[in-house]
Protein backbone atom coordinates (compact mmCIF):
# COMPACT_ATOMS: atom_id res chain seq x y z
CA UNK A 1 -13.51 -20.12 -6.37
CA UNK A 2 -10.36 -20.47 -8.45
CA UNK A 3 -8.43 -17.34 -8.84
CA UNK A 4 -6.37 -16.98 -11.72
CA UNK A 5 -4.88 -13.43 -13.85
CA UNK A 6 -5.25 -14.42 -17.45
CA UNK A 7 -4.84 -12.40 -19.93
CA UNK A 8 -4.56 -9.74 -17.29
CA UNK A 9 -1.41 -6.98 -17.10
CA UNK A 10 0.24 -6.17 -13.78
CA UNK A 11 2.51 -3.76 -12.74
CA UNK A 12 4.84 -4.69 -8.86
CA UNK A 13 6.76 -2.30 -8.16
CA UNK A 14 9.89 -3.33 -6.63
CA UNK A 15 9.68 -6.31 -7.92
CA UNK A 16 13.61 -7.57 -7.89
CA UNK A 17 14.08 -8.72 -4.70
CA UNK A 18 11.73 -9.46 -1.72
CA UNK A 19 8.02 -9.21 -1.72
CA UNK A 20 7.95 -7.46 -5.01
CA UNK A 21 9.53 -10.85 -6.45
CA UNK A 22 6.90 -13.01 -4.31
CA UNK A 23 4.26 -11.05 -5.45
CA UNK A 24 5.25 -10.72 -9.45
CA UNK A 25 6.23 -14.66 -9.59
CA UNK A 26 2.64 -15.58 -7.72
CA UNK A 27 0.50 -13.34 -10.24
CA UNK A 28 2.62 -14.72 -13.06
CA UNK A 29 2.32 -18.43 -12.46
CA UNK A 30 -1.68 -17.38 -11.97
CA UNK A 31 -1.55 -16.32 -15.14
CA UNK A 32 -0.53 -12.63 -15.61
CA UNK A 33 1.52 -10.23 -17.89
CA UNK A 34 4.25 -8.77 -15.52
CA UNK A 35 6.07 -5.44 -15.14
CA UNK A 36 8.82 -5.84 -13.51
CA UNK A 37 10.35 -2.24 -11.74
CA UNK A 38 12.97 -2.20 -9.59
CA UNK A 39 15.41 0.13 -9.82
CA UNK A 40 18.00 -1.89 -8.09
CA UNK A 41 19.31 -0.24 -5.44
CA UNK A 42 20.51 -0.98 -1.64
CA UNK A 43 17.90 -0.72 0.77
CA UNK A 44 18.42 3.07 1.76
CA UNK A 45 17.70 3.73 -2.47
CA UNK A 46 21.10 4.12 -3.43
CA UNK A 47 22.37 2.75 -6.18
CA UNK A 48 21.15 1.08 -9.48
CA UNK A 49 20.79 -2.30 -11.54
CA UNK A 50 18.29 -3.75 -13.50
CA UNK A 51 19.96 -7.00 -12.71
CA UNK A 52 17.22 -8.58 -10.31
CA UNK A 53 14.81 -7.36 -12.15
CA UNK A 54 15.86 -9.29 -15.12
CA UNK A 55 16.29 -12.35 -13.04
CA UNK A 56 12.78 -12.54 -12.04
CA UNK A 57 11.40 -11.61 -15.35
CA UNK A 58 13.76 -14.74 -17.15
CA UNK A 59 12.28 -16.97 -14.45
CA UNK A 60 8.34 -15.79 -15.55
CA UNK A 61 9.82 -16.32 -19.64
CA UNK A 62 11.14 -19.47 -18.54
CA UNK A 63 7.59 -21.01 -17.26
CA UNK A 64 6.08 -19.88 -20.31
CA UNK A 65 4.69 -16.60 -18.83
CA UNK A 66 5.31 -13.26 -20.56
CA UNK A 67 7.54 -10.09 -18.43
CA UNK A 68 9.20 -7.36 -19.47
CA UNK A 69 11.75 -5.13 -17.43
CA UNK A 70 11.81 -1.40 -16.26
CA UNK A 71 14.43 0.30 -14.13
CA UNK A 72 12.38 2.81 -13.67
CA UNK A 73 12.43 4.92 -10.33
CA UNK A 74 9.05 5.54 -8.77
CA UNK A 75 9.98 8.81 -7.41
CA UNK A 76 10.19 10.15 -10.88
CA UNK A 77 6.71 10.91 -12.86
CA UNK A 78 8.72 10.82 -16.31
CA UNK A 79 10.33 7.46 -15.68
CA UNK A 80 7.21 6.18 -14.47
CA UNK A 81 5.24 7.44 -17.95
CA UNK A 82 7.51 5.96 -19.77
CA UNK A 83 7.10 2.82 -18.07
CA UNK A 84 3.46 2.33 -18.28
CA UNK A 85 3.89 3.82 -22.24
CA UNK A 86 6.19 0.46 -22.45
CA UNK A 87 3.69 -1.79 -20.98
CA UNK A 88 1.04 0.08 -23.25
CA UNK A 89 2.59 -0.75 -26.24
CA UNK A 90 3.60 -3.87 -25.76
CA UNK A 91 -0.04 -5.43 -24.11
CA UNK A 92 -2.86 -1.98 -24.47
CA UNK A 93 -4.26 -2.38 -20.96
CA UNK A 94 -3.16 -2.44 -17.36
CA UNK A 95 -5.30 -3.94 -14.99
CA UNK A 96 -3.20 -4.64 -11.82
CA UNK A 97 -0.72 -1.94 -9.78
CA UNK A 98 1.18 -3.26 -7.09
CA UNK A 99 3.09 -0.36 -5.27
CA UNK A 100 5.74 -2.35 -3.29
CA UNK A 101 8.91 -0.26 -4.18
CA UNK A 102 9.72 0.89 -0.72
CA UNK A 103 13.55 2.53 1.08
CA UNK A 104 14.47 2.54 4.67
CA UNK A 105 16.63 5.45 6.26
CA UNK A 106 16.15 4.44 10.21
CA UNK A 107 17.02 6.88 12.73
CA UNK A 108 15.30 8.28 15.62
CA UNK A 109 13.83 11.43 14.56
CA UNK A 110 15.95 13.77 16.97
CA UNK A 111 19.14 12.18 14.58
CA UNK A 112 17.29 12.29 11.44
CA UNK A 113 18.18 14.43 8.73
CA UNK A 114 15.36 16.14 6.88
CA UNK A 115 16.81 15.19 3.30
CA UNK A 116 16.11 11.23 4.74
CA UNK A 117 12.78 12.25 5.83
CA UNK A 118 12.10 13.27 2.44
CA UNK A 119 13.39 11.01 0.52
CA UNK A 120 11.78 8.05 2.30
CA UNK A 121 8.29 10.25 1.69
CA UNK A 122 9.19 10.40 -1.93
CA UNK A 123 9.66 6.54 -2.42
CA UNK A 124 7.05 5.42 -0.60
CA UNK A 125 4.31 8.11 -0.85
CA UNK A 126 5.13 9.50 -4.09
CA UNK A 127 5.90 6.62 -5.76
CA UNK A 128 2.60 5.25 -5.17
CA UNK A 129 1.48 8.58 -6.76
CA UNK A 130 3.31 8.57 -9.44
CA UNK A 131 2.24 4.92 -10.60
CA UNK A 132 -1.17 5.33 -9.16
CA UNK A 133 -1.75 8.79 -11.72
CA UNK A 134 0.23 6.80 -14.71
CA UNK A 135 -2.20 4.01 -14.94
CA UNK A 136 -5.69 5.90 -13.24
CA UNK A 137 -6.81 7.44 -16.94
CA UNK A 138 -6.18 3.72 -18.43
CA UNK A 139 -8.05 2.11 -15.74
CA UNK A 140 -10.93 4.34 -15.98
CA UNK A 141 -10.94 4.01 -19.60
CA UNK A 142 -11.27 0.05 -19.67
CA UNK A 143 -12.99 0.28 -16.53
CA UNK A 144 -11.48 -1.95 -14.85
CA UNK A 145 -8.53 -1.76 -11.79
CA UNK A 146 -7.04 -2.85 -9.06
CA UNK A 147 -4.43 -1.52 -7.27
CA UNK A 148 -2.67 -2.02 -3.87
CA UNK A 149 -0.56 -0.04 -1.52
CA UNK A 150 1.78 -1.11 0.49
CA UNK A 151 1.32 0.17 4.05
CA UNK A 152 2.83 -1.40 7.42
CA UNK A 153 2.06 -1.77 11.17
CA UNK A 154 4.63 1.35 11.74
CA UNK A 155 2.61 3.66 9.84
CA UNK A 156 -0.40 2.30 11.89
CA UNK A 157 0.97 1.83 15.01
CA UNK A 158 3.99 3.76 15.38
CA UNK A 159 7.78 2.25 15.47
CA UNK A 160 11.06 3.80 17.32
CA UNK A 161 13.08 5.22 14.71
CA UNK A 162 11.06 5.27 11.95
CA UNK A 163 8.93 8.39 11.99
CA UNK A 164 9.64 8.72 8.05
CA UNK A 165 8.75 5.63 7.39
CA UNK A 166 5.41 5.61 9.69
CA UNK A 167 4.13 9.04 8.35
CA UNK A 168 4.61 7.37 4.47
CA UNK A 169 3.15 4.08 5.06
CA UNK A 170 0.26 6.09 7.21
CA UNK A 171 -0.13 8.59 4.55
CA UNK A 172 -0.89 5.56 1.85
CA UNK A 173 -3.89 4.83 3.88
CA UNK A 174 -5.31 8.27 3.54
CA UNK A 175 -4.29 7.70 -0.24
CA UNK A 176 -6.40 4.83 -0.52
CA UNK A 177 -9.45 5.56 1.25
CA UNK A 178 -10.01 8.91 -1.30
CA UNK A 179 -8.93 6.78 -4.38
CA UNK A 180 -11.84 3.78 -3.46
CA UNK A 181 -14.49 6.69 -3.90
CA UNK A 182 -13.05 8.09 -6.87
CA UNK A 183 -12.71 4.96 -9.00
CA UNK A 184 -16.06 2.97 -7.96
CA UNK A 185 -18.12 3.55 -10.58
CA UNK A 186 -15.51 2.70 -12.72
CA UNK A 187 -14.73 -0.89 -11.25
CA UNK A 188 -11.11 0.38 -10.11
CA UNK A 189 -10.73 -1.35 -6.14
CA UNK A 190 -8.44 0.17 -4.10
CA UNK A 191 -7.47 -1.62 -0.96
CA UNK A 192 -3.77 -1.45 1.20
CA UNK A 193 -1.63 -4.44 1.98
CA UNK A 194 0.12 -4.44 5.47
CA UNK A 195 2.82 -6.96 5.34
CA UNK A 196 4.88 -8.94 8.08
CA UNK A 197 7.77 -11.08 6.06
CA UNK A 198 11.33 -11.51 6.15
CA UNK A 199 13.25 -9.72 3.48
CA UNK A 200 16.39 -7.52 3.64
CA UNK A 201 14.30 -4.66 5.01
CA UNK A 202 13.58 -6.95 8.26
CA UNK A 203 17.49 -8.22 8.78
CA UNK A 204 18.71 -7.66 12.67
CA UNK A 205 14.99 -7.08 13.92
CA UNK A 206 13.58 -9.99 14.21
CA UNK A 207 15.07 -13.26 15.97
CA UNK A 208 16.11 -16.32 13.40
CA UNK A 209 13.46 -19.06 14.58
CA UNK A 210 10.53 -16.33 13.75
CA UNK A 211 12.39 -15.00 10.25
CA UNK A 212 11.47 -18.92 8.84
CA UNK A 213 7.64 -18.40 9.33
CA UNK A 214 7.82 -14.67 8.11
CA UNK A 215 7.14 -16.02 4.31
CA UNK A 216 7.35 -13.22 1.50
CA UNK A 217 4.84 -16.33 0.15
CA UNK A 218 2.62 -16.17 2.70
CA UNK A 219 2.14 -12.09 2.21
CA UNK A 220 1.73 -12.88 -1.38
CA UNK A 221 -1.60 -14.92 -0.93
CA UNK A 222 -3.21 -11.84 1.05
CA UNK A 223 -1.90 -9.48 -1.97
CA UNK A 224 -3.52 -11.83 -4.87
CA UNK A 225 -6.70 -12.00 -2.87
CA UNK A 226 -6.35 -8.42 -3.04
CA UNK A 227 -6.17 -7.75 -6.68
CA UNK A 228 -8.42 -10.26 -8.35
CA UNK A 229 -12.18 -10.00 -10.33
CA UNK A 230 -13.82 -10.25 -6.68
CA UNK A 231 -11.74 -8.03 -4.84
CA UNK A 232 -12.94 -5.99 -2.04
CA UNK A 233 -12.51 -2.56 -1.99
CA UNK A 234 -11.30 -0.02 0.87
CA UNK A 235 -9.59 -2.16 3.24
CA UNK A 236 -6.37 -2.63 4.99
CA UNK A 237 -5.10 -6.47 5.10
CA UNK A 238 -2.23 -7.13 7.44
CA UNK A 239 -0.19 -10.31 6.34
CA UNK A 240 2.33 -12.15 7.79
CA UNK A 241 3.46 -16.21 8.88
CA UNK A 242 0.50 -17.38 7.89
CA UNK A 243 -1.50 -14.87 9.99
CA UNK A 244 -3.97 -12.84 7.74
CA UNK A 245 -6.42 -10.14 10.10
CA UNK A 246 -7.69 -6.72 9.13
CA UNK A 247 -7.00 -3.04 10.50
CA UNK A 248 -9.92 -0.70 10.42
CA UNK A 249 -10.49 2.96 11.70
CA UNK A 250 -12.87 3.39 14.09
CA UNK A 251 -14.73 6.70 15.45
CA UNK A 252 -16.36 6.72 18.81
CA UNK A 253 -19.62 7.86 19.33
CA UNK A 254 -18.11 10.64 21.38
CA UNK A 255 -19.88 12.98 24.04
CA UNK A 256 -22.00 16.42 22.90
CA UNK A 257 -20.92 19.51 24.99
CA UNK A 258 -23.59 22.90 24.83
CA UNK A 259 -21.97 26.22 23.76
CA UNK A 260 -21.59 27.40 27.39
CA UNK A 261 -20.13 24.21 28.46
CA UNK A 262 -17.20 24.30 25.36
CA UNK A 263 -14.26 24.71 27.35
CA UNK A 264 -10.90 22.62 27.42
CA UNK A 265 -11.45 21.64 31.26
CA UNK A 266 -14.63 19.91 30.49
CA UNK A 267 -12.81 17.93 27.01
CA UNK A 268 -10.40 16.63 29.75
CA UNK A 269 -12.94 15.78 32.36
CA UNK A 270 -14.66 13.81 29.74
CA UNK A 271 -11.58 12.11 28.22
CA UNK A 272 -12.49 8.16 29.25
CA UNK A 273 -15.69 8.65 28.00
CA UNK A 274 -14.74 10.90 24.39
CA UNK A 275 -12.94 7.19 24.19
CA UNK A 276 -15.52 4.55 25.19
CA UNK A 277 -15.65 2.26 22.40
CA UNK A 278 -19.64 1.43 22.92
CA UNK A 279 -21.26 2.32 20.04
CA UNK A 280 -18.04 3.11 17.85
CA UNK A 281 -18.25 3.08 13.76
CA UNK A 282 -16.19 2.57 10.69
CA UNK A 283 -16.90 5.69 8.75
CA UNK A 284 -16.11 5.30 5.05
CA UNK A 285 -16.50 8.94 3.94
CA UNK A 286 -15.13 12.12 5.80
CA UNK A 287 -18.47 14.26 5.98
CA UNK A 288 -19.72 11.48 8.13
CA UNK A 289 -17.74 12.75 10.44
CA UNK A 290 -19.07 16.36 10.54
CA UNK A 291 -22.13 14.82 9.74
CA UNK A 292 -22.55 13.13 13.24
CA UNK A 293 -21.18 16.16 15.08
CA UNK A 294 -23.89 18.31 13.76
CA UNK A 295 -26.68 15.52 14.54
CA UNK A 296 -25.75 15.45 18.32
CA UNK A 297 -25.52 19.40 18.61
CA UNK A 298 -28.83 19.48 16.98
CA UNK A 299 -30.39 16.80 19.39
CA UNK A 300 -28.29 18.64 22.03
């Protein structure tokens, strides 16, 4: 199967620099319409230019593709309107958002300052919110979307010093797995891209021999896999060197404890086996949840 974006519109956020170029220049030369946001700032948000931006939109004109520019920041709903009015106008559909756009404000959290915490949330989790609402009405009214977040192993997994930047990314996740139910029956897939790649956001953690196989290309296949006709829906693709795998949340099956028997003494007792992965599922919905609880009480 040949995948190709014709006559489709796309929206990457972040798009000046790093993945966000990677991304915007593989959908283009595949066939797409581009948006290309960045706000142009330093990696901690500060600052402004629509300079990169620019740069990656004359390369699309260049190959014969079509792009237009926006400096818009995600953080801000107006700015973001007015973006996706733009895009509107100019092409009266979007059928692709990328949320890349994405700050870092490292510190261990003992040494962070609440004003980075929140800012970091606003970028990365609000952002996405921001573009996700601008386009969701559009989407629904062509039916017809896909969008992507951008999540990453630290808001999986954890990573010293960046408890901002974990609770975001995990907090995209939870974003996503609510937005695949909503937009179904109107064809709009929502799935979450998990990238390992070297760009300015990875300088001075990762040694020089592994930085060459940490690709911004190699992210950018999982992410167009992600977003075309055949697209799955609801999952989390981790990316990097070459190296494409999945992350899913499991429940276990869990243990049943009688009224009488509810106490925390016996929770601890029965810690190894509350976590025996025998017989563990990937629920899709929350009230499975409660809805396997209430089965084993009943049998219990």
């Amino acid at each position: 199967m040949k995948i190709d974006f014709n006559n489709r519109v796309a929206i990457v956020t972040g798009a000046g620099q790093g993945l966000g170029r990677s991304h915007a220049l593989a959908l283009a030369a595949r066939g797409a319409k581009l948006v290309i946001n960045d706000l142009g700032g330093a990696a901690d948000g500060t600052g402004g230019s629509k300079t990169l931006a620019q740069e990656v939109a004359d390369l699309i004109i260049a190959d014969g593709g079509e792009a237009i520019v926006s400096g818009a920041n995600v953080a801000k709903a107006d700015e973001v309107d007015a973006m996706v009015a733009e895009a509107m106008e100019k092409w009266g559909r979007i059928d692709i958002l990328v949320n890349n756009a994405g700050i870092l404000r490292d510190k261990s959290f003992s040494k962070m300052d609440i004003a980075d915490f929140q800012t970091v949330v606003d970028v990365h989790l609000m952002g996405s919110v921001n573009c996700t609402k601008a386009v969701w009405e559009i989407m629904k009214a062509q039916n017809y979307g896909r969008i992507v977040m951008t999540t990453s192993s630290s808001g999986m997994y954890g990573n010293f010093g960046q408890a901002n930047y974990g609770a975001a990314k995990a907090a995209v996740v939870g974003f996503m797995n609510t937005l695949c139910i909503e937009g179904a029956k109107y064809d709009i897939r929502v799935n979450a891209l998990a990238p390992a790649a070297h760009t300015r956001m990875t300088e001075g953690l990762i040694p020089p021999d592994a930085l060459k196989l940490l690709t911004p290309e190699s992210v950018s296949a999982g992410l167009l896999a992600l977003v075309h006709d055949e697209a799955p829906n609801r999952i989390i693709l981790c990316a990097g060197a070459g190296g494409y795998a999945r992350t899913i949340i499991y429940e276990t099956d869990g243990i049943f404890l009688p009224p009488e028997d509810q106490t925390p003494e016996n929770v601890m007792a029965a810690m190894e086996k509350i976590g025996d992965p025998v017989g563990q599922v990937e629920f899709t919905q929350g009230f499975q949840q409660s809805q396997k609880f209430v089965e084993k009480a009943m049998k219990g």
